[in-house]
Protein backbone atom coordinates (compact mmCIF):
# COMPACT_ATOMS: atom_id res chain seq x y z
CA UNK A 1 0.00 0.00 0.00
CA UNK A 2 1.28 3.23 -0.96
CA UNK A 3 0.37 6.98 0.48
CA UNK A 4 -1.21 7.85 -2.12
CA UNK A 5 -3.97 5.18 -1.59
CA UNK A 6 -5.43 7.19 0.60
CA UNK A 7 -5.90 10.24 -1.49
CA UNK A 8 -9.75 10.34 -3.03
CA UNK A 9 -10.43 11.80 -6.39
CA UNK A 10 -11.64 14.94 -4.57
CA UNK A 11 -8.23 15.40 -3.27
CA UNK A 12 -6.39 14.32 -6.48
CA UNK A 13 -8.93 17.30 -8.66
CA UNK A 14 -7.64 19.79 -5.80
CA UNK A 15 -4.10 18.90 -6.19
CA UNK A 16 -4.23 19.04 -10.04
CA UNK A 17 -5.79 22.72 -9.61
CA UNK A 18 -3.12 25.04 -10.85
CA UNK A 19 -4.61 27.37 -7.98
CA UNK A 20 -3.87 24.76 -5.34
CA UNK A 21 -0.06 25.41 -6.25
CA UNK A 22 0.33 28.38 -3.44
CA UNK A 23 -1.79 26.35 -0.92
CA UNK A 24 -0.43 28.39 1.96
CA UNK A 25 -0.23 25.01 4.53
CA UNK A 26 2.93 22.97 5.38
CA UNK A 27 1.62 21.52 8.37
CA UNK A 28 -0.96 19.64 10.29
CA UNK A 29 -1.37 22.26 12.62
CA UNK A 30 -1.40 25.21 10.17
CA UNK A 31 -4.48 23.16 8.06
CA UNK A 32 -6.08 22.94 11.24
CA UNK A 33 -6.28 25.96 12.69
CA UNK A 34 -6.63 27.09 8.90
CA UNK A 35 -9.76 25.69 8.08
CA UNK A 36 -13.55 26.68 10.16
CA UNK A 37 -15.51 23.33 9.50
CA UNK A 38 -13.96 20.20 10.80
CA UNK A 39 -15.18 18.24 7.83
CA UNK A 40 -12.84 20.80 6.18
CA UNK A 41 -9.74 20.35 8.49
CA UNK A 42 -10.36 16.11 8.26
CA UNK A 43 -10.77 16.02 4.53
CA UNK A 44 -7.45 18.53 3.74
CA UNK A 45 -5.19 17.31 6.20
CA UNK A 46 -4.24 14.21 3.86
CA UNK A 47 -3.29 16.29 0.98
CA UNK A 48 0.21 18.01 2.78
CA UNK A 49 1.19 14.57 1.86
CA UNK A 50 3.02 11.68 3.88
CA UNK A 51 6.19 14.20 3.94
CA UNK A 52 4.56 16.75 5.29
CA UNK A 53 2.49 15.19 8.25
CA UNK A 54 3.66 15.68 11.23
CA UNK A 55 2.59 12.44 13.87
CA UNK A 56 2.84 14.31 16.83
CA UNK A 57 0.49 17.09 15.72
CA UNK A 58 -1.58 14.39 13.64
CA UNK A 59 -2.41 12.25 17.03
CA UNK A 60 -2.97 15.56 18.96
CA UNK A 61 -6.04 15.94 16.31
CA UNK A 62 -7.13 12.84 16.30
CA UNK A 63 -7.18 12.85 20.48
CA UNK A 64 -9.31 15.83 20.08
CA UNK A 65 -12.07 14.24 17.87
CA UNK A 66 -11.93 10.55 19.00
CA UNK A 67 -15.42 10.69 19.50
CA UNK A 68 -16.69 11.52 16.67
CA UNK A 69 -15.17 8.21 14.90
CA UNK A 70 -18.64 6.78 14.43
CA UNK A 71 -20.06 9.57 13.04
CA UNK A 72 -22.17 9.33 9.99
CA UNK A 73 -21.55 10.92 6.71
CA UNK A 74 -17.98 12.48 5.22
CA UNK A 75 -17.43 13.64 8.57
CA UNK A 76 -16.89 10.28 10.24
CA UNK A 77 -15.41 8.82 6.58
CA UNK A 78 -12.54 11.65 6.60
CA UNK A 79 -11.63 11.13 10.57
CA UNK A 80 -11.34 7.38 10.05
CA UNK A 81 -9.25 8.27 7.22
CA UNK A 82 -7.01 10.27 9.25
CA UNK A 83 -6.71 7.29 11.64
CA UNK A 84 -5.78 4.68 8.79
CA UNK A 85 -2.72 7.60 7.64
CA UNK A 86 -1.62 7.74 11.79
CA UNK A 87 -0.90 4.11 11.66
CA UNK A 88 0.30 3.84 8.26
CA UNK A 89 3.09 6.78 8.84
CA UNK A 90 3.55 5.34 12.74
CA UNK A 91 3.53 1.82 11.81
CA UNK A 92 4.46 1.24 8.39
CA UNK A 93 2.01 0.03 5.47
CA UNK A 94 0.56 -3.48 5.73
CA UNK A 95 2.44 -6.37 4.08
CA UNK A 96 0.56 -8.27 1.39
């Protein structure tokens, strides 16, 4: 499994934007605080790339929204997401 696996078209379009070439983020933190809705902060957090995502400042979000794992809808689908990166930049990707 590779980083990029994780990426959805959404985030693949937004990447390919010539516009999204000055996105101002480098960090976890900096898309965090950057960004009102937390559907917002969950979905773009993934698109600073494996390179760019800090683990430290990656668990501290996820320990702040733990609950909301089971939530319904793109909400839930982009925290899980963010879980599934934590252990594949902590841990390694999964052998075949």
């Amino acid at each position: 499994m590779k980083f990029k696996n994780f990426l959805t078209e959404q985030h693949l379009k937004k990447i390919k934007d010539p516009s999204f070439v000055l996105w101002q983020f480098n960090t976890v933190d900096e898309v965090y605080r950057g960004f009102k809705d937390l559907e917002d902060k969950f979905f773009h957090i993934p698109i600073l790339g494996e390179n760019k995502i800090d683990l430290e400042e990656l668990r501290q979000v996820l320990n702040l929204h733990i609950e909301m794992v089971d939530s319904k809808g793109l909400l839930g689908t982009n925290l899980r997401r963010l879980f599934r990166i934590y252990d594949y930049l902590a841990y390694g990707p999964k052998s075949s």
